[in-house]
PDB file of N, CA and C in Angstrom:
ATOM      1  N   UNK A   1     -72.733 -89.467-145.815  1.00  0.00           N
ATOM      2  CA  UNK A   1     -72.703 -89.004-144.464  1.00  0.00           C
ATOM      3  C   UNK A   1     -73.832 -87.985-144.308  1.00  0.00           C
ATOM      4  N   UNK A   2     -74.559 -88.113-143.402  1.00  0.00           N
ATOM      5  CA  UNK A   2     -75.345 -86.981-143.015  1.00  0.00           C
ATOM      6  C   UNK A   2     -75.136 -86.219-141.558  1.00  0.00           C
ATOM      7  N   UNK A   3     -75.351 -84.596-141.674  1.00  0.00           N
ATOM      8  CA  UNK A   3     -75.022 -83.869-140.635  1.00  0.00           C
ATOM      9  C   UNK A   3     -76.575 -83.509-139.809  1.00  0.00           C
ATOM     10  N   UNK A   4     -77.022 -83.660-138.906  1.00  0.00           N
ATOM     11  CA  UNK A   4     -78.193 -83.686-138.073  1.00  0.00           C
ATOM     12  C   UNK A   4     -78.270 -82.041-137.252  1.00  0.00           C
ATOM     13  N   UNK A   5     -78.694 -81.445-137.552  1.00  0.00           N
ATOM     14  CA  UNK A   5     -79.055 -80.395-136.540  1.00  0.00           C
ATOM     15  C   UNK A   5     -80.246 -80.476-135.988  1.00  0.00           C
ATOM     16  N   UNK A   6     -80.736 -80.484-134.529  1.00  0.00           N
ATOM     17  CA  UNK A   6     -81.761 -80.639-133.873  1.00  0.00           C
ATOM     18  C   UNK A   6     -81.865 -79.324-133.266  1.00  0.00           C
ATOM     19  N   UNK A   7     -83.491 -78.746-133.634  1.00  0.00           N
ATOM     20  CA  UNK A   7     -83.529 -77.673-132.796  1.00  0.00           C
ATOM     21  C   UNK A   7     -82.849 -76.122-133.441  1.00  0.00           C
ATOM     22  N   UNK A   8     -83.011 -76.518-134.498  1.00  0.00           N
ATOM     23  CA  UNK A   8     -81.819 -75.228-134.895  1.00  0.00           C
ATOM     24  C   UNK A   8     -82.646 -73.371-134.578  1.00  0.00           C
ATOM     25  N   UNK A   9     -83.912 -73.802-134.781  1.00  0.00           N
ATOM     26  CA  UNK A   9     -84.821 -72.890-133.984  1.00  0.00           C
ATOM     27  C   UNK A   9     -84.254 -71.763-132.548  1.00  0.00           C
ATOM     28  N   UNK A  10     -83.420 -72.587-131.876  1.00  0.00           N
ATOM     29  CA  UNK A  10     -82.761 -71.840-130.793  1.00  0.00           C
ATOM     30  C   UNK A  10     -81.133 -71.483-131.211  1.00  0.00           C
ATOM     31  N   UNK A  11     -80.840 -71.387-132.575  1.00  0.00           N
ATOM     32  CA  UNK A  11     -79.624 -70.717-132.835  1.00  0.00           C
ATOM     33  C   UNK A  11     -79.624 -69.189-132.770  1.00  0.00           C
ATOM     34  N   UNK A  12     -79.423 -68.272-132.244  1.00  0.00           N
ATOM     35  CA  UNK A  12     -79.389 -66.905-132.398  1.00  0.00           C
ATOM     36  C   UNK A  12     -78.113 -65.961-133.519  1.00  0.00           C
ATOM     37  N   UNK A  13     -77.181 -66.680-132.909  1.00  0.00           N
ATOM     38  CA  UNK A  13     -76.033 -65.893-133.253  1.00  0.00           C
ATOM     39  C   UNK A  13     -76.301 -66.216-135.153  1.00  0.00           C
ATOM     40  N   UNK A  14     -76.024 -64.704-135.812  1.00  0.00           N
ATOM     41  CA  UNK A  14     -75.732 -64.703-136.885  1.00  0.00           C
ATOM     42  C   UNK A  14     -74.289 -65.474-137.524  1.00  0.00           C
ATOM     43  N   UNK A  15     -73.197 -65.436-136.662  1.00  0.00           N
ATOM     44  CA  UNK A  15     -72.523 -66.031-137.124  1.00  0.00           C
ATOM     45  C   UNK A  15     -72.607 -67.929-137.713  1.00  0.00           C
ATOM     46  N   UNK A  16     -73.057 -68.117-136.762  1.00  0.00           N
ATOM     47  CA  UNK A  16     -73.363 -69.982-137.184  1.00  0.00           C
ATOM     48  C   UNK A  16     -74.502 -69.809-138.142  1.00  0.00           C
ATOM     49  N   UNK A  17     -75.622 -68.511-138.149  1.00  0.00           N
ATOM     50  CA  UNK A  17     -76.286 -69.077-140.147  1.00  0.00           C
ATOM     51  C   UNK A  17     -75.593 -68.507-140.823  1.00  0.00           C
ATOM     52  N   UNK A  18     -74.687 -67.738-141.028  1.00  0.00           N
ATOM     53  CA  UNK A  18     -73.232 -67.708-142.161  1.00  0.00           C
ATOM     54  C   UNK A  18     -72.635 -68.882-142.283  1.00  0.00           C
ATOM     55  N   UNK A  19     -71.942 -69.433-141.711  1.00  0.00           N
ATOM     56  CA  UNK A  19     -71.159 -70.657-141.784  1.00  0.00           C
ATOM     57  C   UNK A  19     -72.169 -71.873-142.233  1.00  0.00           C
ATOM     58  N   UNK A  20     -73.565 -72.028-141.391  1.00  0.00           N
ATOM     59  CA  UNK A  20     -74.217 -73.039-142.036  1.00  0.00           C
ATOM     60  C   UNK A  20     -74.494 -72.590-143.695  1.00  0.00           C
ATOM     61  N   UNK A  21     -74.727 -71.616-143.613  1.00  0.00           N
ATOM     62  CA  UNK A  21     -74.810 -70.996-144.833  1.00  0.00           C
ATOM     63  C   UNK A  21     -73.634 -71.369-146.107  1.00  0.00           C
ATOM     64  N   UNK A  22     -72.496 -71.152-146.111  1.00  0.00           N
ATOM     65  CA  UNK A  22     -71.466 -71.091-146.228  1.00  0.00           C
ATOM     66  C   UNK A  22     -70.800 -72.666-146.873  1.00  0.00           C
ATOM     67  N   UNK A  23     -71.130 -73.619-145.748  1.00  0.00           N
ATOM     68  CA  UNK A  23     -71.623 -74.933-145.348  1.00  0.00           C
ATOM     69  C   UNK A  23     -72.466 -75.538-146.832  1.00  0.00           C
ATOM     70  N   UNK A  24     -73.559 -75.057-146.529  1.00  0.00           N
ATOM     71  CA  UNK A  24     -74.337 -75.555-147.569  1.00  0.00           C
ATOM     72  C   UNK A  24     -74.255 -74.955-148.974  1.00  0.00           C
ATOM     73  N   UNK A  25     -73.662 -73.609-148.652  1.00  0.00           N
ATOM     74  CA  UNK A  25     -73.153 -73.705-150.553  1.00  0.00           C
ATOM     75  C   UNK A  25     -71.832 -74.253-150.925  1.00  0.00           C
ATOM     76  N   UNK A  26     -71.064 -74.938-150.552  1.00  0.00           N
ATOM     77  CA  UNK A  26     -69.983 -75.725-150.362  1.00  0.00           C
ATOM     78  C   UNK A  26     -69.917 -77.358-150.321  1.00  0.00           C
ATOM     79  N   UNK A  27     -71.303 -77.686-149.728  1.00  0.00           N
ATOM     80  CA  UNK A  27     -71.234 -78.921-149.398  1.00  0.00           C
ATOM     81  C   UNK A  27     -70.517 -80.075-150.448  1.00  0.00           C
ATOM     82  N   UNK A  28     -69.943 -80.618-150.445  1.00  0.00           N
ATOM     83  CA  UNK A  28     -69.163 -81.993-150.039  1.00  0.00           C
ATOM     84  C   UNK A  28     -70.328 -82.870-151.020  1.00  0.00           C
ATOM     85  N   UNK A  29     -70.454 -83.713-152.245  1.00  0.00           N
ATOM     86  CA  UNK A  29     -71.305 -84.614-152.611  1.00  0.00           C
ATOM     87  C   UNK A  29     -71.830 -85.762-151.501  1.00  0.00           C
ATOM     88  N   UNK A  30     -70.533 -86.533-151.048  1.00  0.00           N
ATOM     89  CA  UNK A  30     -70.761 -86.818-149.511  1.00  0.00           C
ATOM     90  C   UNK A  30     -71.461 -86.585-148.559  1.00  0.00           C
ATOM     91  N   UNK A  31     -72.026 -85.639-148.345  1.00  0.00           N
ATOM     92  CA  UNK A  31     -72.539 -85.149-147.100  1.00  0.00           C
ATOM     93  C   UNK A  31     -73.621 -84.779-147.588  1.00  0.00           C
ATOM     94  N   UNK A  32     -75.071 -84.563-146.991  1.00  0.00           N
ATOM     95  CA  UNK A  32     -76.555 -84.219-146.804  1.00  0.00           C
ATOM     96  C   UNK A  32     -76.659 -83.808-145.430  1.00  0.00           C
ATOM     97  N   UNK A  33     -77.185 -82.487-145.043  1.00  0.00           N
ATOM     98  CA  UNK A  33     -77.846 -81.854-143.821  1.00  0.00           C
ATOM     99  C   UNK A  33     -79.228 -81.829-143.967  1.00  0.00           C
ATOM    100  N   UNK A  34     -79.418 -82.234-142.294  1.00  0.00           N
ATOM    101  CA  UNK A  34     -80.730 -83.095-142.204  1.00  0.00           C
ATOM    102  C   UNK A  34     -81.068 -81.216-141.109  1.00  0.00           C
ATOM    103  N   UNK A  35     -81.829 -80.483-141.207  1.00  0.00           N
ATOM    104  CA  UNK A  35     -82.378 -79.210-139.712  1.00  0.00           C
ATOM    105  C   UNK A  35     -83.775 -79.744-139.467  1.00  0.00           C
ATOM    106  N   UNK A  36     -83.817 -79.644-138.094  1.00  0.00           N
ATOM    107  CA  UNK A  36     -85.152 -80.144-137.574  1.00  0.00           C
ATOM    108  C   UNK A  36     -85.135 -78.593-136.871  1.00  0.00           C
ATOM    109  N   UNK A  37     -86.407 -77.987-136.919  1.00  0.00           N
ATOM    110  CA  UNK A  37     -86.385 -76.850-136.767  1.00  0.00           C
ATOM    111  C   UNK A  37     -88.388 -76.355-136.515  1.00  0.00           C
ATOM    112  N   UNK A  38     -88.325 -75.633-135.602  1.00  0.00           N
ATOM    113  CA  UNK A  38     -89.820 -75.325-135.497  1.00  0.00           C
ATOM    114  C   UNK A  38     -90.295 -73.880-136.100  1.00  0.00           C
ATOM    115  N   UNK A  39     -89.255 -73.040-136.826  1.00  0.00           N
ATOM    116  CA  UNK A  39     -89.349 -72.406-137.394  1.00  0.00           C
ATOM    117  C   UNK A  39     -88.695 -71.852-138.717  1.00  0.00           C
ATOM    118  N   UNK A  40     -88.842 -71.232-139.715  1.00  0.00           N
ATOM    119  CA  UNK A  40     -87.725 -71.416-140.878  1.00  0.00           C
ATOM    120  C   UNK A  40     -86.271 -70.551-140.492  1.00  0.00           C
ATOM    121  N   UNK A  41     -85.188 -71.501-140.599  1.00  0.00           N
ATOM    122  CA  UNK A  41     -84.138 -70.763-140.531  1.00  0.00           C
ATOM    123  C   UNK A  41     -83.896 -69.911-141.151  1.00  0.00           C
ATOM    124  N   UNK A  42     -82.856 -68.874-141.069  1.00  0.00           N
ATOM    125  CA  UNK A  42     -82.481 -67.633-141.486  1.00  0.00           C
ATOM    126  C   UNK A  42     -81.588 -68.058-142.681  1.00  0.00           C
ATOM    127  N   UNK A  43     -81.625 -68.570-143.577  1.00  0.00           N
ATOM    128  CA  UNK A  43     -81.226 -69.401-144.568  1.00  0.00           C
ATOM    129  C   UNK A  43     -82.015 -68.969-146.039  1.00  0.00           C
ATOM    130  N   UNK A  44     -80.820 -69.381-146.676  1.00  0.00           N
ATOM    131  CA  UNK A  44     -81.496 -68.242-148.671  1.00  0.00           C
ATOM    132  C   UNK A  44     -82.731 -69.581-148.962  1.00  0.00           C
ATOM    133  N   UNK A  45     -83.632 -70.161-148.236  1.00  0.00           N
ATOM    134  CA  UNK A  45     -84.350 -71.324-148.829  1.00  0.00           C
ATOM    135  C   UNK A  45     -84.853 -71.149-149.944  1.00  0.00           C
ATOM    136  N   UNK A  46     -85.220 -70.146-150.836  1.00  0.00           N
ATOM    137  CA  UNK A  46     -85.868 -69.526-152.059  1.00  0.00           C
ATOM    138  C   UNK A  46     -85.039 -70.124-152.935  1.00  0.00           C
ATOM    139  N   UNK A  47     -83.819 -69.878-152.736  1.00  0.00           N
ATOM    140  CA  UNK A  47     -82.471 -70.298-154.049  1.00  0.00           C
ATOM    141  C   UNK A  47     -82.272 -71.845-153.306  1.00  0.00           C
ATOM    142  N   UNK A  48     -82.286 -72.165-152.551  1.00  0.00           N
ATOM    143  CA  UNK A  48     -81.941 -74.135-152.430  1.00  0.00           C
ATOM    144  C   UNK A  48     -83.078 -74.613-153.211  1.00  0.00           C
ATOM    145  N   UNK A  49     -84.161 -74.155-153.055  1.00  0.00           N
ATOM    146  CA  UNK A  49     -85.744 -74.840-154.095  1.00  0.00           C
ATOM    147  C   UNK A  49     -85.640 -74.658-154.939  1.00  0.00           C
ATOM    148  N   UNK A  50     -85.028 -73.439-155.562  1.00  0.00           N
ATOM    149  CA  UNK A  50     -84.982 -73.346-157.083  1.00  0.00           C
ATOM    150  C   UNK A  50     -83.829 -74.242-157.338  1.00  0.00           C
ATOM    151  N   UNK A  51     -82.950 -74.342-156.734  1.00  0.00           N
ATOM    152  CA  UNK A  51     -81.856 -75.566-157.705  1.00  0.00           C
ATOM    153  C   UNK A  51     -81.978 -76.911-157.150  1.00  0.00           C
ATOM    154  N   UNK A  52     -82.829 -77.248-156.415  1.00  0.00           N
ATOM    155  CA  UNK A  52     -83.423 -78.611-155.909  1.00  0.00           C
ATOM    156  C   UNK A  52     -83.011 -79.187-155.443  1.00  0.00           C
ATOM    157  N   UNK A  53     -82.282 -78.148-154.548  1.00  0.00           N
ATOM    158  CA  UNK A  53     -81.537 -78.889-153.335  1.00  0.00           C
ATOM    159  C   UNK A  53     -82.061 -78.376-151.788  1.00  0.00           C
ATOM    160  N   UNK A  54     -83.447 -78.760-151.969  1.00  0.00           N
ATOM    161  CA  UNK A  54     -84.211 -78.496-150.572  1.00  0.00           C
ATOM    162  C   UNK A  54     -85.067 -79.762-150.472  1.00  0.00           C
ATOM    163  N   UNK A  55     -85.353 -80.379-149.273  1.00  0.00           N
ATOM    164  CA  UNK A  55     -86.661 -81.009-149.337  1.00  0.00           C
ATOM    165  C   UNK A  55     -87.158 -80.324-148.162  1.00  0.00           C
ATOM    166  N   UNK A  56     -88.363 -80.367-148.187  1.00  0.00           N
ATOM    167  CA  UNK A  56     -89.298 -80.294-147.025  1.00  0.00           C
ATOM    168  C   UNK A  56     -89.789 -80.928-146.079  1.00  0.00           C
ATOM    169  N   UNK A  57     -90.055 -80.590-145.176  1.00  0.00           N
ATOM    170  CA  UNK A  57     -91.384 -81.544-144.018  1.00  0.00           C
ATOM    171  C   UNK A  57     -91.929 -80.717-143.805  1.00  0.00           C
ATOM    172  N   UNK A  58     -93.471 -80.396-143.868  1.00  0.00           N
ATOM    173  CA  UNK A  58     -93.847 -79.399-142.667  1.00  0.00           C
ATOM    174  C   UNK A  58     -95.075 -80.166-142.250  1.00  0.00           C
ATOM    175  N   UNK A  59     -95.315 -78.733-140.906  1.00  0.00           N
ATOM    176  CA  UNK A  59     -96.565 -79.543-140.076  1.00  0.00           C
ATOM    177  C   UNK A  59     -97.406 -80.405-141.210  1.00  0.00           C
ATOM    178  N   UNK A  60     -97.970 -79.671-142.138  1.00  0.00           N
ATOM    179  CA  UNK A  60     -98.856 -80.384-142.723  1.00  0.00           C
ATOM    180  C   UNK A  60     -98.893 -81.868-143.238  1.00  0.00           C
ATOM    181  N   UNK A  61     -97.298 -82.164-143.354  1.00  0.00           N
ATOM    182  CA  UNK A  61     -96.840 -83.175-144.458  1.00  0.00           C
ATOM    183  C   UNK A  61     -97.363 -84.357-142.858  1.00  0.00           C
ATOM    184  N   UNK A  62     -96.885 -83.778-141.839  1.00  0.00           N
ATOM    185  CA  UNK A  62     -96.669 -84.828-140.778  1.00  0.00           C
ATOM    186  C   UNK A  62     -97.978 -84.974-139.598  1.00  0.00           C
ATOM    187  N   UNK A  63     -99.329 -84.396-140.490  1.00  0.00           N
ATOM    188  CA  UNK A  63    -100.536 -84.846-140.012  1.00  0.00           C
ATOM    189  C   UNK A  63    -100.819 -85.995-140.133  1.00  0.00           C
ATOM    190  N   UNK A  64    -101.463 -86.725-139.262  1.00  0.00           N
ATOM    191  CA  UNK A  64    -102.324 -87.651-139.492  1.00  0.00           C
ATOM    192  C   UNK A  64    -103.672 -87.488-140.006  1.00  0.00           C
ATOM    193  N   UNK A  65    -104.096 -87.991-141.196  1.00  0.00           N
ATOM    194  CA  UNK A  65    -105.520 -87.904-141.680  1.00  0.00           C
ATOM    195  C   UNK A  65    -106.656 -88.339-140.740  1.00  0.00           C
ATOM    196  N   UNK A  66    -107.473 -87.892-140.599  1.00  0.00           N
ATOM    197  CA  UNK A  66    -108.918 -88.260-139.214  1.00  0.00           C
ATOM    198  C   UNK A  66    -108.795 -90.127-139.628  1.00  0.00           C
ATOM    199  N   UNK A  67    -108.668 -90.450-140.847  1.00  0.00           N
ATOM    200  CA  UNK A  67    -108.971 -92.116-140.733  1.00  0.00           C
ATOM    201  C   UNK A  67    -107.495 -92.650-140.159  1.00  0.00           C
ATOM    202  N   UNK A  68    -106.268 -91.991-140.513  1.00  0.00           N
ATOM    203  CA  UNK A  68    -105.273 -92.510-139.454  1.00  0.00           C
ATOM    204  C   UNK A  68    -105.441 -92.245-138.094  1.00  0.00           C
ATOM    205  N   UNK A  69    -106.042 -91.410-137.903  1.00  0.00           N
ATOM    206  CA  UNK A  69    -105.754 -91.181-136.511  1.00  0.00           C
ATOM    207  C   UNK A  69    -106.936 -92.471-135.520  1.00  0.00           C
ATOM    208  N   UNK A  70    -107.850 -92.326-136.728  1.00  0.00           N
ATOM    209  CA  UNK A  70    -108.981 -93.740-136.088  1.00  0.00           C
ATOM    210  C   UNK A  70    -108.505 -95.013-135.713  1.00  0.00           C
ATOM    211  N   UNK A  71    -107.554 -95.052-137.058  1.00  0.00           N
ATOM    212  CA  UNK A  71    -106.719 -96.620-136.421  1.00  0.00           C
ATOM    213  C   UNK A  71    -106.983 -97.480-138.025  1.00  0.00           C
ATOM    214  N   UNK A  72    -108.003 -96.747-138.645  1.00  0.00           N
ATOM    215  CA  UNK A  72    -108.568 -97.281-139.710  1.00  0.00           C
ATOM    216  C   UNK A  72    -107.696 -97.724-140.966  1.00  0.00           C
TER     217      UNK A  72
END
């Protein structure tokens, strides 16, 4: 099962990154959370990378190279 957060960028309240927090040191083998986010959440990400339970995207990953963008 995967859990989708879109936008998590506009979460303010401290309480929901505790619980996501909370959430993800808890998680369920079952379950994978997917955050689409335009900035880094307020989240321990230092300790999910060290035990390798982070992946990434960032802008960079989701450039197009000048010959993709040609069509080439």
């Amino acid at each position: 099962m995967i859990l989708v957060l879109d936008d998590y960028h506009v979460i303010e309240a401290q309480a929901v990154h505790a619980a996501l927090g909370y959430l993800l040191d808890h998680l369920p083998p079952q379950l994978q959370v997917v955050l689409t986010t335009r900035e880094d959440p307020q989240l321990p990400l230092a300790r999910y990378r060290a035990r390798g339970q982070l992946t990434e995207l960032r802008a960079a990953d989701l450039r197009f190279t000048a010959d993709e963008a040609a069509g080439s």
